[in-house]
N, C-alpha and C. Protein backbone atom coordinates (compact mmCIF):
# COMPACT_ATOMS: atom_id res chain seq x y z
N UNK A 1 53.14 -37.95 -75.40
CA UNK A 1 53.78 -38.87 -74.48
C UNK A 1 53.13 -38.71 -73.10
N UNK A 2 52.69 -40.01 -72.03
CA UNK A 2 52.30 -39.64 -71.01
C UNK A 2 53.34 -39.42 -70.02
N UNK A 3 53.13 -38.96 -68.63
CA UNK A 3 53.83 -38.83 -67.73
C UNK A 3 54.42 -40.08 -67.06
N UNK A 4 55.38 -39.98 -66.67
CA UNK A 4 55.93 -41.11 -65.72
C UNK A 4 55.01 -41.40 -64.73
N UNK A 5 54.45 -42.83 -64.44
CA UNK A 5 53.67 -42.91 -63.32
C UNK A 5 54.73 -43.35 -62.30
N UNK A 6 56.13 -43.13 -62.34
CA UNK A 6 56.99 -43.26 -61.22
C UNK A 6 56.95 -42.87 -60.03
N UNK A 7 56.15 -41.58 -60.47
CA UNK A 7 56.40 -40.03 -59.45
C UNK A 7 55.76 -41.15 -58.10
N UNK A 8 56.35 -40.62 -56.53
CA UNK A 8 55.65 -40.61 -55.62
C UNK A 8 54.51 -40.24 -55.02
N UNK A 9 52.82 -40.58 -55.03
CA UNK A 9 51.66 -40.54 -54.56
C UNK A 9 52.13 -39.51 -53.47
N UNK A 10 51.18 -38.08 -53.71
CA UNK A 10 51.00 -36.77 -52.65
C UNK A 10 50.23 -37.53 -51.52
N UNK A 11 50.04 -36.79 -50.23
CA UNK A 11 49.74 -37.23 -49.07
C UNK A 11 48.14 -37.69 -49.53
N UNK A 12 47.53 -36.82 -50.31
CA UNK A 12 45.95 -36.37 -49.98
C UNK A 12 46.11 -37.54 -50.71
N UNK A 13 46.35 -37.86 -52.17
CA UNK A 13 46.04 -39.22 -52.67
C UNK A 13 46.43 -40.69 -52.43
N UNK A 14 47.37 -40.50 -51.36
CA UNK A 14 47.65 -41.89 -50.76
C UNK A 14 46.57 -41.91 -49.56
N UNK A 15 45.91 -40.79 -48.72
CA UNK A 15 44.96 -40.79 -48.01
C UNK A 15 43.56 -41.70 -48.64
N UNK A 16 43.18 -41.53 -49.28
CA UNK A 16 41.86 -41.23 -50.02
C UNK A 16 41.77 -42.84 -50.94
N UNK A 17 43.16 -42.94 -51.14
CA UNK A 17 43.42 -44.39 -51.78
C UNK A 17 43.76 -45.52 -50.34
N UNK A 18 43.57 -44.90 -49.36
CA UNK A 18 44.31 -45.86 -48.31
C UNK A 18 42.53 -46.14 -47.22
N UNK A 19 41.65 -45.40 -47.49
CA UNK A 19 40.07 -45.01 -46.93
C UNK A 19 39.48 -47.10 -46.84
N UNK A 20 39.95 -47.40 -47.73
CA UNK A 20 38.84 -48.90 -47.93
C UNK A 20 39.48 -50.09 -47.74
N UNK A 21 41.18 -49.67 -47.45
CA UNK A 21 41.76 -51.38 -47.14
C UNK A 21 41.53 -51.22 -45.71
N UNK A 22 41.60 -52.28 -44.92
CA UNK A 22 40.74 -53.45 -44.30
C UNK A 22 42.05 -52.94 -43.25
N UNK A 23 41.41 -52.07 -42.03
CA UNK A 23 42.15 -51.90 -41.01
C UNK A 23 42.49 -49.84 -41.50
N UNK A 24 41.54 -49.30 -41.59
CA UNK A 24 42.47 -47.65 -42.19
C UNK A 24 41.31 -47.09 -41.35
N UNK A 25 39.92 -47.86 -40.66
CA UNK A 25 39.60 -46.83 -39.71
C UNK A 25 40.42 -46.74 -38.39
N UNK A 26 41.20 -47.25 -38.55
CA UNK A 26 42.14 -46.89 -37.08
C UNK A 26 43.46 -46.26 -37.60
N UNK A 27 43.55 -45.71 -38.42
CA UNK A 27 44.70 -44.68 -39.20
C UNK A 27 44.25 -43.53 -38.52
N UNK A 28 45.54 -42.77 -37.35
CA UNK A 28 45.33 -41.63 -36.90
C UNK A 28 44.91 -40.46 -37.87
N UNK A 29 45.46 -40.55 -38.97
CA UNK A 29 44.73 -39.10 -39.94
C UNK A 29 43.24 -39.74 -40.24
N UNK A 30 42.96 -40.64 -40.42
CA UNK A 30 41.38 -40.97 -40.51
C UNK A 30 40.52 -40.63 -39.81
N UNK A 31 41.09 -40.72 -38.94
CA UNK A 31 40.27 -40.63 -37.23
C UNK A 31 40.85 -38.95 -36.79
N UNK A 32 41.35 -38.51 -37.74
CA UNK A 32 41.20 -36.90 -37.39
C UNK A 32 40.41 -35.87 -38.32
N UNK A 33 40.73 -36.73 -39.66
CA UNK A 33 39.44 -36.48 -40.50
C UNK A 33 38.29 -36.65 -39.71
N UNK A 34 37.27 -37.79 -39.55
CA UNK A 34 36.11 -37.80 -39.20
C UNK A 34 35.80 -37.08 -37.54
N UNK A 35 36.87 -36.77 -36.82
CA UNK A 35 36.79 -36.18 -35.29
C UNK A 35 36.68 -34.38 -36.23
N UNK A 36 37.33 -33.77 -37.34
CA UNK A 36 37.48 -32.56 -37.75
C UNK A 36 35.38 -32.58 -38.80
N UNK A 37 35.39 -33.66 -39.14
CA UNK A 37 34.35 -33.23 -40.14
C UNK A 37 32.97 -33.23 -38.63
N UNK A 38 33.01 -34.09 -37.38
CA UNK A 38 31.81 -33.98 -36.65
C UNK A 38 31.74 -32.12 -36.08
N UNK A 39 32.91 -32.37 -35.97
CA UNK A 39 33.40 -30.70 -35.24
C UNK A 39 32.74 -29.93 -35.87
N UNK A 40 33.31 -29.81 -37.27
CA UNK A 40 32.38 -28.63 -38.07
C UNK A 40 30.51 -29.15 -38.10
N UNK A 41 30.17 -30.44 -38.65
CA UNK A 41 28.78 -30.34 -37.90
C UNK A 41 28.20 -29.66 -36.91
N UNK A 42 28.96 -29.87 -35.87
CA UNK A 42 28.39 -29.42 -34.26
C UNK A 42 28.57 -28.07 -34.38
N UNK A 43 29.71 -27.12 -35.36
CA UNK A 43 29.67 -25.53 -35.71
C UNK A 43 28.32 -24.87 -36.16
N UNK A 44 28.17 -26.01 -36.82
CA UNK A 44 27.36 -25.73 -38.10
C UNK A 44 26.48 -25.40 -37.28
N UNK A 45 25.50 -26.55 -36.40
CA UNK A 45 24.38 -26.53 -35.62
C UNK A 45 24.67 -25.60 -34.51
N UNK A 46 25.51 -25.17 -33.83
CA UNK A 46 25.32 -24.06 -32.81
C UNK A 46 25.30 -22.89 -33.82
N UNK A 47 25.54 -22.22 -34.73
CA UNK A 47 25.52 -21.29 -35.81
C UNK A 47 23.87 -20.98 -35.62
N UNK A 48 23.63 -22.20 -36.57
CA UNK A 48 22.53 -22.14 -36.61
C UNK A 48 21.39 -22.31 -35.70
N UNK A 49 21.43 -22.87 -34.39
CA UNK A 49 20.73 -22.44 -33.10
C UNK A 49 21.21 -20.55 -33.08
N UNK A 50 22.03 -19.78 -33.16
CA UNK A 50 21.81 -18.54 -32.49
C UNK A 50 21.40 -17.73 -34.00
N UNK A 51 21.26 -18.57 -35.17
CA UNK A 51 20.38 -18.10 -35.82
C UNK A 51 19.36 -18.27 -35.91
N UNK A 52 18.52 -19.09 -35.39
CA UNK A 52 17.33 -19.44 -35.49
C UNK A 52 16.15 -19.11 -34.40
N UNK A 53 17.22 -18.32 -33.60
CA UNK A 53 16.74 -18.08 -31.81
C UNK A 53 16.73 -19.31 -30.99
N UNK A 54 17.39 -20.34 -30.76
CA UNK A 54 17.16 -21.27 -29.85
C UNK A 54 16.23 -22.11 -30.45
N UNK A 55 16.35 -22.88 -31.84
CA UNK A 55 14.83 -23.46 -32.30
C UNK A 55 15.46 -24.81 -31.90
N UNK A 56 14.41 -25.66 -31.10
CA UNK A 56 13.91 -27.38 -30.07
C UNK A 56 14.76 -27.83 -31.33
N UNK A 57 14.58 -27.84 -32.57
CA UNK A 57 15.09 -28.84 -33.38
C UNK A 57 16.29 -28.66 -33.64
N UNK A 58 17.07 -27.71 -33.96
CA UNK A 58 18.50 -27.85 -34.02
C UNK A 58 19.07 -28.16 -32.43
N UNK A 59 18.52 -27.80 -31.56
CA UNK A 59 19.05 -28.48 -30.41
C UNK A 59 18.63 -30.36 -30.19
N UNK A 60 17.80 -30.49 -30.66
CA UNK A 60 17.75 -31.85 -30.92
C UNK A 60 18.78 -32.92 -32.68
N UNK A 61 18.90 -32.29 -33.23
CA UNK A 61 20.28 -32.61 -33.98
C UNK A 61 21.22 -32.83 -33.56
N UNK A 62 22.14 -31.76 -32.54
CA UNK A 62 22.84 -31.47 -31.67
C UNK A 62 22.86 -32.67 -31.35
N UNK A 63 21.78 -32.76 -29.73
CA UNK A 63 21.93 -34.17 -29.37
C UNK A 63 22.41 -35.35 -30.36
N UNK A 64 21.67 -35.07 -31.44
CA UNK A 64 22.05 -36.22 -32.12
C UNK A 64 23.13 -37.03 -32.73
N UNK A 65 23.55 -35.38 -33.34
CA UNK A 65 25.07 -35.58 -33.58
C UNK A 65 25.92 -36.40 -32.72
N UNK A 66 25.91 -35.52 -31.54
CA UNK A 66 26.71 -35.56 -30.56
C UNK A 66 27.01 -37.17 -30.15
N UNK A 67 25.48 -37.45 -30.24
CA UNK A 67 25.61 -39.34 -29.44
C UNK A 67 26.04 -40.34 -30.69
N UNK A 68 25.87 -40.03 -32.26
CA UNK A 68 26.68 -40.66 -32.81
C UNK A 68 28.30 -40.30 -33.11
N UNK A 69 28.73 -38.93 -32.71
CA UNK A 69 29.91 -38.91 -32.47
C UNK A 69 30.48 -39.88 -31.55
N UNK A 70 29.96 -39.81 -30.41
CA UNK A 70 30.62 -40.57 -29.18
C UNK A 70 30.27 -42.33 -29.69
N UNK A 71 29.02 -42.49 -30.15
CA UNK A 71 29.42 -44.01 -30.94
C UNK A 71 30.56 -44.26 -31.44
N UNK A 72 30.90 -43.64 -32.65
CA UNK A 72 31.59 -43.43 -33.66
C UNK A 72 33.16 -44.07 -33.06
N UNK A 73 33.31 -43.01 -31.76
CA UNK A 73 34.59 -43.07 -30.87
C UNK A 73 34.29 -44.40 -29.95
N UNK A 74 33.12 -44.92 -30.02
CA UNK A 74 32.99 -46.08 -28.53
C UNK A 74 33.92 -47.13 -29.81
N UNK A 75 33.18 -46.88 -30.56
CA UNK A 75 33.41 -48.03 -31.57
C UNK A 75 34.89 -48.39 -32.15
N UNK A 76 35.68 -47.20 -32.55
CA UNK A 76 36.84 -46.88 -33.05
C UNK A 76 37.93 -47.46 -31.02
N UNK A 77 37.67 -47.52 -30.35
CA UNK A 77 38.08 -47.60 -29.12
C UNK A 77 38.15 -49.19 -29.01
N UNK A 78 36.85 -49.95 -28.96
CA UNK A 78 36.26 -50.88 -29.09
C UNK A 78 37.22 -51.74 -30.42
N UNK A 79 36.97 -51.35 -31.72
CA UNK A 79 38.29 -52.29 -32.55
C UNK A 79 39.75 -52.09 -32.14
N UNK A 80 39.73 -51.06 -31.19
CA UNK A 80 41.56 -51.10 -30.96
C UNK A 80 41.69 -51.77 -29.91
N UNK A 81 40.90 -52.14 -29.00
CA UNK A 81 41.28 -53.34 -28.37
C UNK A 81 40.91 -54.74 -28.65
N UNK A 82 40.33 -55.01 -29.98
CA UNK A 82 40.76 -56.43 -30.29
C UNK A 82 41.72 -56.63 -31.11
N UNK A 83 42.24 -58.11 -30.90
CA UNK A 83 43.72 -58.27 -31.17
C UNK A 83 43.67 -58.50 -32.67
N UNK A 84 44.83 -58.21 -33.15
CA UNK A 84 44.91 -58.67 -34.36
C UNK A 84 45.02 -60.22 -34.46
N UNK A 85 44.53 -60.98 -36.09
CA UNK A 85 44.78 -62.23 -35.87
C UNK A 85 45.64 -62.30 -37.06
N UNK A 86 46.63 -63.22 -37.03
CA UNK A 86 47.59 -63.45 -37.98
C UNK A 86 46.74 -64.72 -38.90
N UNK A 87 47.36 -64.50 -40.11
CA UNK A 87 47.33 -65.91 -40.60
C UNK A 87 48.26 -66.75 -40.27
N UNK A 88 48.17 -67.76 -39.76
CA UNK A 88 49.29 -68.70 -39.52
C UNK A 88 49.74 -69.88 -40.22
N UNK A 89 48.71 -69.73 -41.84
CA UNK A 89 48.82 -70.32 -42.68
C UNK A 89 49.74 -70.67 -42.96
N UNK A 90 50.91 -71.31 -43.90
CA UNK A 90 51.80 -72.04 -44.72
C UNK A 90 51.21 -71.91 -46.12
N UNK A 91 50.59 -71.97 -46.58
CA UNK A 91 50.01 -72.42 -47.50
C UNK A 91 49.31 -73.26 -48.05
N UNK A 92 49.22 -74.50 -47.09
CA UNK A 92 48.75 -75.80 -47.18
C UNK A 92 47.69 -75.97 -46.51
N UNK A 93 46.50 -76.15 -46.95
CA UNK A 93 45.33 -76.29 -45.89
C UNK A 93 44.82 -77.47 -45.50
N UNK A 94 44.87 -77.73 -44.11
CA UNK A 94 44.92 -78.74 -43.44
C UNK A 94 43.54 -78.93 -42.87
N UNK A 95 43.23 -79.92 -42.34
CA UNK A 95 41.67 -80.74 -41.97
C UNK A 95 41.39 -79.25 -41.04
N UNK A 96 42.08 -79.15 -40.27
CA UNK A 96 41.92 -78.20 -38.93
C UNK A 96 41.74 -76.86 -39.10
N UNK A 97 42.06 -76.10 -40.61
CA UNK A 97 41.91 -74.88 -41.36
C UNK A 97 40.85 -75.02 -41.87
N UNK A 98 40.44 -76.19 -42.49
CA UNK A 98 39.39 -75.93 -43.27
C UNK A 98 38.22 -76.17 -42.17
N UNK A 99 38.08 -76.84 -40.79
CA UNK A 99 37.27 -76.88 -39.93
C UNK A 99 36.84 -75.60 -39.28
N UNK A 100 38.04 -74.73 -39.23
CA UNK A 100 37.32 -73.45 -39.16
C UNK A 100 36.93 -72.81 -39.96
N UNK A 101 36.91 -72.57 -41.29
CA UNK A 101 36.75 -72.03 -42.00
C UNK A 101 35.54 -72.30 -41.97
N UNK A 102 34.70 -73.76 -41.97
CA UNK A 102 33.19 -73.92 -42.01
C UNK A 102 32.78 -73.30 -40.77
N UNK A 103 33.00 -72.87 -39.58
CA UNK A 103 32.48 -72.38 -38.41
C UNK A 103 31.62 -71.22 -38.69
């Protein structure tokens, strides 16, 4: 016999199932995921600068990281201030719906 698929979805799998609908990069745990996974990058690379003695190229990663982190955040900043648009549909599509729609 299988299990009841009644049960209530755990956090991690409503996370992970919630990653690709349309509006979940602006989900505060999303955006603490990817602010926690650059973090450990940037660990990673200072680690490995005072293992390597100061080597030009992990300090140039660094940089690198660093400026697509702050993209990452221009960007995530950048969709939260545009507005949401509703559908204001009915259901019925009218000359003036479908005129935008060709735009």
């Amino acid at each position: 016999m299988s299990p009841a698929r009644d049960e209530p979805q755990s956090e991690d799998t409503s996370f992970f199932a919630n990653i690709l609908t349309p509006g979940s990069s602006l989900h505060p745990t999303f955006l603490l995921v990817v602010d926690c996974a650059f973090l450990i990058l940037l660990l990673v690379f200072v680690v490995l600068a005072l293992l390597t003695s100061g080597n030009p190229h992990i300090f140039a990663l660094m940089v690198i990281e660093l400026c697509l982190w702050a993209s990452v955040k221009w960007f995530v900043n950048e969709l939260k201030q545009i507005p949401v648009e509703t559908d204001r549909n009915d259901g019925t599509d009218t000359s003036e719906n479908e005129a935008r729609k060709t735009r």
